[in-house]
N, C-alpha and C. Protein backbone atom coordinates (compact mmCIF):
# COMPACT_ATOMS: atom_id res chain seq x y z
N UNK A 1 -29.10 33.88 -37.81
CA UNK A 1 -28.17 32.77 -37.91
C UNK A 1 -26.77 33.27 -38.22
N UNK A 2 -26.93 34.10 -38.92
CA UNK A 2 -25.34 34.94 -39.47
C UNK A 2 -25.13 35.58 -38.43
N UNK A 3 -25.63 36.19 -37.71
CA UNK A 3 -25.02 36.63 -36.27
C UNK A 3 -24.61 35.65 -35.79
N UNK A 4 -24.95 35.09 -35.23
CA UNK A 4 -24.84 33.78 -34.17
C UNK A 4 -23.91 33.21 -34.86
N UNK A 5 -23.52 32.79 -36.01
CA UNK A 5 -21.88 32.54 -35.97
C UNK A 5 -20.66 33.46 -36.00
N UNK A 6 -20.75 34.12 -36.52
CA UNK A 6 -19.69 35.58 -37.05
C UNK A 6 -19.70 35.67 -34.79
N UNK A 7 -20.58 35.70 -34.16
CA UNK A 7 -20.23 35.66 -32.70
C UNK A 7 -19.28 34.42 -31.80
N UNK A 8 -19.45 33.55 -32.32
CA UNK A 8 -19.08 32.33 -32.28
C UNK A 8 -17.64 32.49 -32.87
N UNK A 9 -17.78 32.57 -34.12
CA UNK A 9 -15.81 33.14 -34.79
C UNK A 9 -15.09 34.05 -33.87
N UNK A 10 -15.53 35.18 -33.29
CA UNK A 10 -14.97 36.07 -32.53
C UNK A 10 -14.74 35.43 -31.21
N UNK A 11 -15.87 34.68 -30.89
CA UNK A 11 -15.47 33.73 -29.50
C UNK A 11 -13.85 32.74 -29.47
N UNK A 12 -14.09 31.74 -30.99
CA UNK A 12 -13.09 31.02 -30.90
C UNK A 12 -11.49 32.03 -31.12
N UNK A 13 -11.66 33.23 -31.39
CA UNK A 13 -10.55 33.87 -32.11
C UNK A 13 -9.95 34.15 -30.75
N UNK A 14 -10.96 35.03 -29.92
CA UNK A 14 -10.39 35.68 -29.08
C UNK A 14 -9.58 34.48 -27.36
N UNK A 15 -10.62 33.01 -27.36
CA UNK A 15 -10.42 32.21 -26.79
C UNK A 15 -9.16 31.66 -27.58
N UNK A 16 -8.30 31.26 -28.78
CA UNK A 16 -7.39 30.85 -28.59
C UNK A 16 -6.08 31.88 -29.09
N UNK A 17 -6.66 33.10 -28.89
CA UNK A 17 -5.31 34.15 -28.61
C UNK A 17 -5.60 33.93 -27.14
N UNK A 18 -5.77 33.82 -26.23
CA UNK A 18 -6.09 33.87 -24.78
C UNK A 18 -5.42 32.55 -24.06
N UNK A 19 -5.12 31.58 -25.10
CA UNK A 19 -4.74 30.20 -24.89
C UNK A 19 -3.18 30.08 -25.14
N UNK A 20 -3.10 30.97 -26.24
CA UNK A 20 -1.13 31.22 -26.91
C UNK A 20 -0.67 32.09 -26.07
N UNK A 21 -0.92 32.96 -24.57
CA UNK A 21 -0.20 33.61 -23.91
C UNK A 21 0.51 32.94 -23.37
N UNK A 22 1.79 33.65 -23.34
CA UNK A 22 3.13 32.82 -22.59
C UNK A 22 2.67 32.98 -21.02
N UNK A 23 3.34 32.16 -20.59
CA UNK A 23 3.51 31.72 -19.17
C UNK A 23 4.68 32.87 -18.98
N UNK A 24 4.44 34.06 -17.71
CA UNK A 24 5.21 34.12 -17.41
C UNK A 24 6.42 33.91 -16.43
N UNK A 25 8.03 34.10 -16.04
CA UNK A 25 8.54 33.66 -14.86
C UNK A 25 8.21 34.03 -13.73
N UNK A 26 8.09 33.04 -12.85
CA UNK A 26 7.32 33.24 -11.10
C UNK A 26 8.18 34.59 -10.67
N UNK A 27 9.10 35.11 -11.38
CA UNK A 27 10.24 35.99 -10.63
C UNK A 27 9.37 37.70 -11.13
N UNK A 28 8.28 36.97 -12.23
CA UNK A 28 7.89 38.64 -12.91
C UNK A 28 6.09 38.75 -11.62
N UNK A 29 5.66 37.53 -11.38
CA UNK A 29 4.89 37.19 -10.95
C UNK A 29 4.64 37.61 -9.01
N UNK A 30 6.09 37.20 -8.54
CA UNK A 30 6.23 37.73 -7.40
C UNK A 30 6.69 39.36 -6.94
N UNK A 31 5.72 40.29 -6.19
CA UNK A 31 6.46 41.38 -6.18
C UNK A 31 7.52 41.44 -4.52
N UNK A 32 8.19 41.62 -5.02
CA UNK A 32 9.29 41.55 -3.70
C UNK A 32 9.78 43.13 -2.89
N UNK A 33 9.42 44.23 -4.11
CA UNK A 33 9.27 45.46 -3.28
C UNK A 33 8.17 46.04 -2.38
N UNK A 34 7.35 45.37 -2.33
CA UNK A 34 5.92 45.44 -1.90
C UNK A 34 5.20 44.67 -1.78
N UNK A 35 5.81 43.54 -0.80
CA UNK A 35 5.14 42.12 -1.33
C UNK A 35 3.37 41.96 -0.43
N UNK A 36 2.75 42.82 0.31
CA UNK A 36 1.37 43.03 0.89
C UNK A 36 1.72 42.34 2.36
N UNK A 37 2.45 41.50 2.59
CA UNK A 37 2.88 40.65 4.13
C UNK A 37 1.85 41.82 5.34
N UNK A 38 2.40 43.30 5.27
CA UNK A 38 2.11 44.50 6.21
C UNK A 38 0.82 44.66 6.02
N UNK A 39 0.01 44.48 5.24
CA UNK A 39 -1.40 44.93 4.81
C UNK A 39 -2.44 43.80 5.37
N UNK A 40 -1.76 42.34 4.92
CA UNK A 40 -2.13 41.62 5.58
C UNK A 40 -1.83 41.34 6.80
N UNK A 41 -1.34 41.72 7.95
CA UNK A 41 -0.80 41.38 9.14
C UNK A 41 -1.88 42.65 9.91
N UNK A 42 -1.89 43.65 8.77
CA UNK A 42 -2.82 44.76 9.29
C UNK A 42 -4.26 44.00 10.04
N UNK A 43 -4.79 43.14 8.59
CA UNK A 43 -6.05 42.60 8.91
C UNK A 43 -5.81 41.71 9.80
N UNK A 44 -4.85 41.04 9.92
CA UNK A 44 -5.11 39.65 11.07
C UNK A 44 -5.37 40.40 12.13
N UNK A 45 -4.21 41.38 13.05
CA UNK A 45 -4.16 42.45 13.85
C UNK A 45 -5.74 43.14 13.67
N UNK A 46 -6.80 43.50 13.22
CA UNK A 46 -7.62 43.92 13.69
C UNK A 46 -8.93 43.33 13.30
N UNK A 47 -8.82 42.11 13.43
CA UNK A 47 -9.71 40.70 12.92
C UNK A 47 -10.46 40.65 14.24
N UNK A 48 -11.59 40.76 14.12
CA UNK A 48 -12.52 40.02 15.25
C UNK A 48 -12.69 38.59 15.88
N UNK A 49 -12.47 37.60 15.11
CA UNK A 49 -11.95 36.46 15.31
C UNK A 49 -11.48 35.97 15.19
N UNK A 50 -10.91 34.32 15.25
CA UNK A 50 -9.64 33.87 15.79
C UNK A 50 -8.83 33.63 14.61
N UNK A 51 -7.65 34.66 14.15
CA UNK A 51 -6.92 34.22 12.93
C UNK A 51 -5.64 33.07 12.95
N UNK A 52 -5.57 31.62 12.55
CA UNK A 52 -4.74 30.98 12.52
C UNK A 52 -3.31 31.19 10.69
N UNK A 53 -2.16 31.58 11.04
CA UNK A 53 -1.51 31.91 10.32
C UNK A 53 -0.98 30.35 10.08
N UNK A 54 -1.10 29.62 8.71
CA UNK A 54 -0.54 28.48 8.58
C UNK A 54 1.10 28.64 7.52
N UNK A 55 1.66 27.70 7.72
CA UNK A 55 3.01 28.04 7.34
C UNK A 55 3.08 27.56 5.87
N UNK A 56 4.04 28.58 5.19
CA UNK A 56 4.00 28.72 3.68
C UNK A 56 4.04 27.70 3.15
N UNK A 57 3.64 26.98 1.93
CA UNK A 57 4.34 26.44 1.06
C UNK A 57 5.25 26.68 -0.10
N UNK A 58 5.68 27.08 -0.69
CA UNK A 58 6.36 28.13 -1.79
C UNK A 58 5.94 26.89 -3.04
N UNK A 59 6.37 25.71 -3.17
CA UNK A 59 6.13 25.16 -4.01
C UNK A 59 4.63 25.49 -4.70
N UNK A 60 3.30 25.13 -3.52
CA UNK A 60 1.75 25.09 -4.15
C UNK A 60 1.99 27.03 -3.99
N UNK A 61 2.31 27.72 -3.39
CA UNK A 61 2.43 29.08 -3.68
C UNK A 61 2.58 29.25 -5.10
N UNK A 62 3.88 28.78 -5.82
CA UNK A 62 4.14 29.59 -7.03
C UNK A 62 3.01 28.81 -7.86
N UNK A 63 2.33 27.56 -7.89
CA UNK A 63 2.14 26.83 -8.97
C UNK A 63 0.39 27.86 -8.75
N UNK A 64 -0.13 28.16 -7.68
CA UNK A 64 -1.38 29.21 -7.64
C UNK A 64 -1.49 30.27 -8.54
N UNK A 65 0.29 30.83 -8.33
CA UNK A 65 0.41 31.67 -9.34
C UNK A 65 0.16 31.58 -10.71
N UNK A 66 0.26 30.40 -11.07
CA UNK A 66 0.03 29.98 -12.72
C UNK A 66 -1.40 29.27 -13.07
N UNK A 67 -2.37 29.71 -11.94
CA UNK A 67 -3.56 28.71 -12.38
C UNK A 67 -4.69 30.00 -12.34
């Protein structure tokens, strides 16, 4: 029983340090020197079937970033 809570304390401790992390800015979030575009264009380019490229959203883009 004393295990099973003292595990439980470490659960809630470590779940709401995990909850107080800052959000960081979409600007630290996006890499722009290396943003993968080439890596992925690699795979479409040698995809066996039919790849449809749909056009960005940036808005639901960044908010992905934060979920």
């Amino acid at each position: 029983m004393r295990k099973e809570i003292l595990l439980f304390i470490i659960f809630l401790n470590s779940a709401s340090s995990f909850c107080q992390m800052k959000i960081r800015p979409i600007e630290q979030l996006i890499n722009r020197s290396d943003p993968g575009w080439k890596l992925v264009k690699e795979w479409i380019d040698s995809a066996k079937n039919k790849v449809e490229i749909l056009p960005a959203d940036t808005m639901k883009g960044n908010q992905a970033l934060w979920i």
